[in-house]
C-alpha atoms as a PDB file:
ATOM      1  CA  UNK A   1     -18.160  14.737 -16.340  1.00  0.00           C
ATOM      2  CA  UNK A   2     -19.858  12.351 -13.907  1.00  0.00           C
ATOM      3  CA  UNK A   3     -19.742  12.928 -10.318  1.00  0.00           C
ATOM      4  CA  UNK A   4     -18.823   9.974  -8.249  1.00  0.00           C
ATOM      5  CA  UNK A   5     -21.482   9.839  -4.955  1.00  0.00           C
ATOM      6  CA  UNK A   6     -20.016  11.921  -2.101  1.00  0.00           C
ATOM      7  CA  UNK A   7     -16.579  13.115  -2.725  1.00  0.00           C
ATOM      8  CA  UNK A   8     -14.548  16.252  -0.948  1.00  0.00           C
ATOM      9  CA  UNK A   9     -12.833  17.327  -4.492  1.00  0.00           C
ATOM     10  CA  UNK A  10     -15.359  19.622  -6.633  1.00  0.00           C
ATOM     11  CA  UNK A  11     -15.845  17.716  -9.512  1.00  0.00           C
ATOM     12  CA  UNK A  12     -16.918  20.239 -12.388  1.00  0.00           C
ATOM     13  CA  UNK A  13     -16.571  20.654 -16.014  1.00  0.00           C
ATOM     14  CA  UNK A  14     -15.832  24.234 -15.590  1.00  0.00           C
ATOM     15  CA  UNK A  15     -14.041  23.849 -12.543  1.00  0.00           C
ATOM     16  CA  UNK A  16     -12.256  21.336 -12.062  1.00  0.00           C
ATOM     17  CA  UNK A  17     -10.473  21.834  -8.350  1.00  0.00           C
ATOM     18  CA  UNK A  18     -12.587  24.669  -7.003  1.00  0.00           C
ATOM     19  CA  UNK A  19     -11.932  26.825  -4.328  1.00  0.00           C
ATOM     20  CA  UNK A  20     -15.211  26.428  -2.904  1.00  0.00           C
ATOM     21  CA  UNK A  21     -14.235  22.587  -2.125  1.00  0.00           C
ATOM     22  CA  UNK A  22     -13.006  23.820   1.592  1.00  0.00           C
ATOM     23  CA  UNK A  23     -16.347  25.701   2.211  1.00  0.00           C
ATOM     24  CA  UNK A  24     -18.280  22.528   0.859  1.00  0.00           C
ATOM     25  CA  UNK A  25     -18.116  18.774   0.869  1.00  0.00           C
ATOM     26  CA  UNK A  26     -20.330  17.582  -2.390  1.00  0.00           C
ATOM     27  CA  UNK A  27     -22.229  14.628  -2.900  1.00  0.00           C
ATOM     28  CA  UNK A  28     -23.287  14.481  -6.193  1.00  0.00           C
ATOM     29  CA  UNK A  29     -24.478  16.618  -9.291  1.00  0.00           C
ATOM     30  CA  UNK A  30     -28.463  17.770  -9.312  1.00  0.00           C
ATOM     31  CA  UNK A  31     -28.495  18.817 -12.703  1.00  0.00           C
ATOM     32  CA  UNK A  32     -26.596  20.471 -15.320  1.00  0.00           C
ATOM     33  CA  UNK A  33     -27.429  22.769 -18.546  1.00  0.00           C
ATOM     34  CA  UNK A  34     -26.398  24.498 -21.263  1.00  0.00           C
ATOM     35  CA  UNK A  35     -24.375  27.440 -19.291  1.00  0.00           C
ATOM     36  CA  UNK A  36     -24.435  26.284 -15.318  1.00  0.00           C
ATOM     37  CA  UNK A  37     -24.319  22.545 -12.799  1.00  0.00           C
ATOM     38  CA  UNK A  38     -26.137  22.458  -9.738  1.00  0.00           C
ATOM     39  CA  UNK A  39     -24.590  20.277  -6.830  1.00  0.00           C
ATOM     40  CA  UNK A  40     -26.299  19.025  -3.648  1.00  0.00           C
ATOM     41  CA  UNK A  41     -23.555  20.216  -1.066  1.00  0.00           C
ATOM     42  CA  UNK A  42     -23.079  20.258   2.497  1.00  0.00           C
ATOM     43  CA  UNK A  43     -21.693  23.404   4.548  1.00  0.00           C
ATOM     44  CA  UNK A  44     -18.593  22.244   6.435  1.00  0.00           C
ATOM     45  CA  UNK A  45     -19.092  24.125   9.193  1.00  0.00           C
ATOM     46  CA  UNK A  46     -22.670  24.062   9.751  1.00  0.00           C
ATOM     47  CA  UNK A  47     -23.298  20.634   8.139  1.00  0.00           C
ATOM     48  CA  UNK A  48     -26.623  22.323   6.233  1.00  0.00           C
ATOM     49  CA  UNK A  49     -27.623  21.109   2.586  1.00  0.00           C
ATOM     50  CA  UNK A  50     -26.955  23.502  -0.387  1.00  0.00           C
ATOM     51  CA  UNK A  51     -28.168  23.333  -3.838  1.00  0.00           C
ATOM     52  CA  UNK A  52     -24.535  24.881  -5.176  1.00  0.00           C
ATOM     53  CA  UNK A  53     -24.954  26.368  -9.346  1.00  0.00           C
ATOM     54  CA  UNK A  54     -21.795  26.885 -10.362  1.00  0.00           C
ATOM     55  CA  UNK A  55     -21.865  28.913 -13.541  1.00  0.00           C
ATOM     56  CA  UNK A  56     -19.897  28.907 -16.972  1.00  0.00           C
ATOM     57  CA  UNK A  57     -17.319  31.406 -16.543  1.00  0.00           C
ATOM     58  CA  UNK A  58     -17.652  32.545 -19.791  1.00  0.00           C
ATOM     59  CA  UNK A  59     -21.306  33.122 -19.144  1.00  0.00           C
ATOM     60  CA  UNK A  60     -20.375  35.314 -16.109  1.00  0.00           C
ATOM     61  CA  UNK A  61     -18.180  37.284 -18.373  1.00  0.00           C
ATOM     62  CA  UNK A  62     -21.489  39.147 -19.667  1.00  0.00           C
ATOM     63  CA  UNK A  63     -22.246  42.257 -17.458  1.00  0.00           C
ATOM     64  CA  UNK A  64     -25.801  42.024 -18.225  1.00  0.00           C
ATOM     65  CA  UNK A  65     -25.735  38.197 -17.538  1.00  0.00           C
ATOM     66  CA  UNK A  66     -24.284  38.846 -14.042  1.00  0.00           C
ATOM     67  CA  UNK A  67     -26.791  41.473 -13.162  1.00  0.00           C
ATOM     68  CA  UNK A  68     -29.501  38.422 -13.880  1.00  0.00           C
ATOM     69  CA  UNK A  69     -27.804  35.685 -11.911  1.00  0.00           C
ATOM     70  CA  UNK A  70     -27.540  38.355  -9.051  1.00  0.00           C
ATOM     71  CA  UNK A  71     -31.450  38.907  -9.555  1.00  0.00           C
ATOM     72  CA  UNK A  72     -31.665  35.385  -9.426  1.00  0.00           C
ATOM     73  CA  UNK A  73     -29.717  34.436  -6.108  1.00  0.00           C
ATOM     74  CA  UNK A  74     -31.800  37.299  -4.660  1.00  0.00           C
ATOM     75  CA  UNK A  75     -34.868  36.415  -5.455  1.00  0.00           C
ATOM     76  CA  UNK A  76     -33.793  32.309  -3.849  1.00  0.00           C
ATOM     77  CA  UNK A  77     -32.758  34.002  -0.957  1.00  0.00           C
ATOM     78  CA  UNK A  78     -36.405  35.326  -0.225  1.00  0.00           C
ATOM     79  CA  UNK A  79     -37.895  31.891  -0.606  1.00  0.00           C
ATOM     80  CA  UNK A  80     -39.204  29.598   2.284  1.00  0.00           C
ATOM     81  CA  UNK A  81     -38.718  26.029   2.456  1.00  0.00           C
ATOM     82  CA  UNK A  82     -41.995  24.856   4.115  1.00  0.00           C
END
Protein backbone atom coordinates (compact mmCIF):
# COMPACT_ATOMS: atom_id res chain seq x y z
CA UNK A 1 0.00 0.00 0.00
CA UNK A 2 1.51 3.37 -0.92
CA UNK A 3 1.61 6.10 1.48
CA UNK A 4 0.44 9.40 0.20
CA UNK A 5 3.20 12.33 1.52
CA UNK A 6 2.09 13.61 4.95
CA UNK A 7 -1.21 12.36 6.03
CA UNK A 8 -2.80 12.15 9.84
CA UNK A 9 -4.52 8.53 9.07
CA UNK A 10 -1.84 5.57 9.57
CA UNK A 11 -1.69 4.15 6.39
CA UNK A 12 -0.45 0.40 6.86
CA UNK A 13 -0.89 -2.90 5.33
CA UNK A 14 -1.20 -4.46 8.65
CA UNK A 15 -2.90 -1.72 10.15
CA UNK A 16 -4.94 -0.03 8.50
CA UNK A 17 -6.51 2.81 11.09
CA UNK A 18 -4.03 2.50 13.94
CA UNK A 19 -4.33 3.61 17.24
CA UNK A 20 -1.06 5.11 17.28
CA UNK A 21 -2.44 7.79 14.58
CA UNK A 22 -3.37 10.25 17.73
CA UNK A 23 0.19 9.87 19.24
CA UNK A 24 1.69 10.45 15.63
CA UNK A 25 1.10 12.45 12.50
CA UNK A 26 3.04 10.37 9.52
CA UNK A 27 4.57 11.56 6.54
CA UNK A 28 5.47 8.87 4.55
CA UNK A 29 6.77 5.14 4.57
CA UNK A 30 10.85 4.62 5.06
CA UNK A 31 10.87 1.19 4.14
CA UNK A 32 9.07 -1.95 4.37
CA UNK A 33 10.02 -5.88 4.50
CA UNK A 34 9.09 -9.13 4.63
CA UNK A 35 7.49 -9.07 8.39
CA UNK A 36 7.58 -5.09 9.51
CA UNK A 37 7.14 -0.97 7.71
CA UNK A 38 9.06 1.71 9.05
CA UNK A 39 7.39 5.29 8.93
CA UNK A 40 9.07 8.70 9.36
CA UNK A 41 6.59 10.18 12.05
CA UNK A 42 6.26 13.17 14.03
CA UNK A 43 5.33 13.20 17.92
CA UNK A 44 2.19 15.34 18.31
CA UNK A 45 3.01 16.69 21.29
CA UNK A 46 6.58 17.29 21.11
CA UNK A 47 6.75 17.76 17.31
CA UNK A 48 10.17 15.34 17.33
CA UNK A 49 10.87 12.91 14.26
CA UNK A 50 10.36 9.11 14.78
CA UNK A 51 11.41 6.31 12.67
CA UNK A 52 7.93 4.25 13.68
CA UNK A 53 8.34 -0.06 12.68
CA UNK A 54 5.22 -1.27 12.95
CA UNK A 55 5.40 -5.04 12.96
CA UNK A 56 3.31 -8.00 11.37
CA UNK A 57 1.05 -9.03 14.00
CA UNK A 58 1.38 -12.38 13.20
CA UNK A 59 5.09 -12.04 13.60
CA UNK A 60 4.54 -10.65 17.16
CA UNK A 61 2.49 -13.67 17.87
CA UNK A 62 5.94 -15.67 18.36
CA UNK A 63 7.13 -15.42 22.06
CA UNK A 64 10.60 -15.86 21.04
CA UNK A 65 10.13 -13.25 18.19
CA UNK A 66 8.90 -10.67 20.76
CA UNK A 67 11.73 -11.25 23.14
CA UNK A 68 14.04 -10.17 19.88
CA UNK A 69 12.13 -7.09 18.82
CA UNK A 70 12.28 -6.09 22.61
CA UNK A 71 16.20 -6.71 22.34
CA UNK A 72 16.02 -4.73 19.43
CA UNK A 73 14.12 -1.46 20.61
CA UNK A 74 16.57 -1.70 23.54
CA UNK A 75 19.48 -1.82 22.02
CA UNK A 76 18.01 1.69 19.54
CA UNK A 77 17.29 3.21 22.62
CA UNK A 78 21.09 3.23 23.69
CA UNK A 79 22.17 4.76 20.43
CA UNK A 80 23.32 8.46 19.88
CA UNK A 81 22.44 10.49 17.02
CA UNK A 82 25.63 12.60 16.53
Amino acid sequence: MECPGKYDIFVSKWYPESMLKDRFSFDRRLGIGATAEVFLAFERSSGEARALKVFSPLVLSDQETVKRVQAEIEALRKLQHP
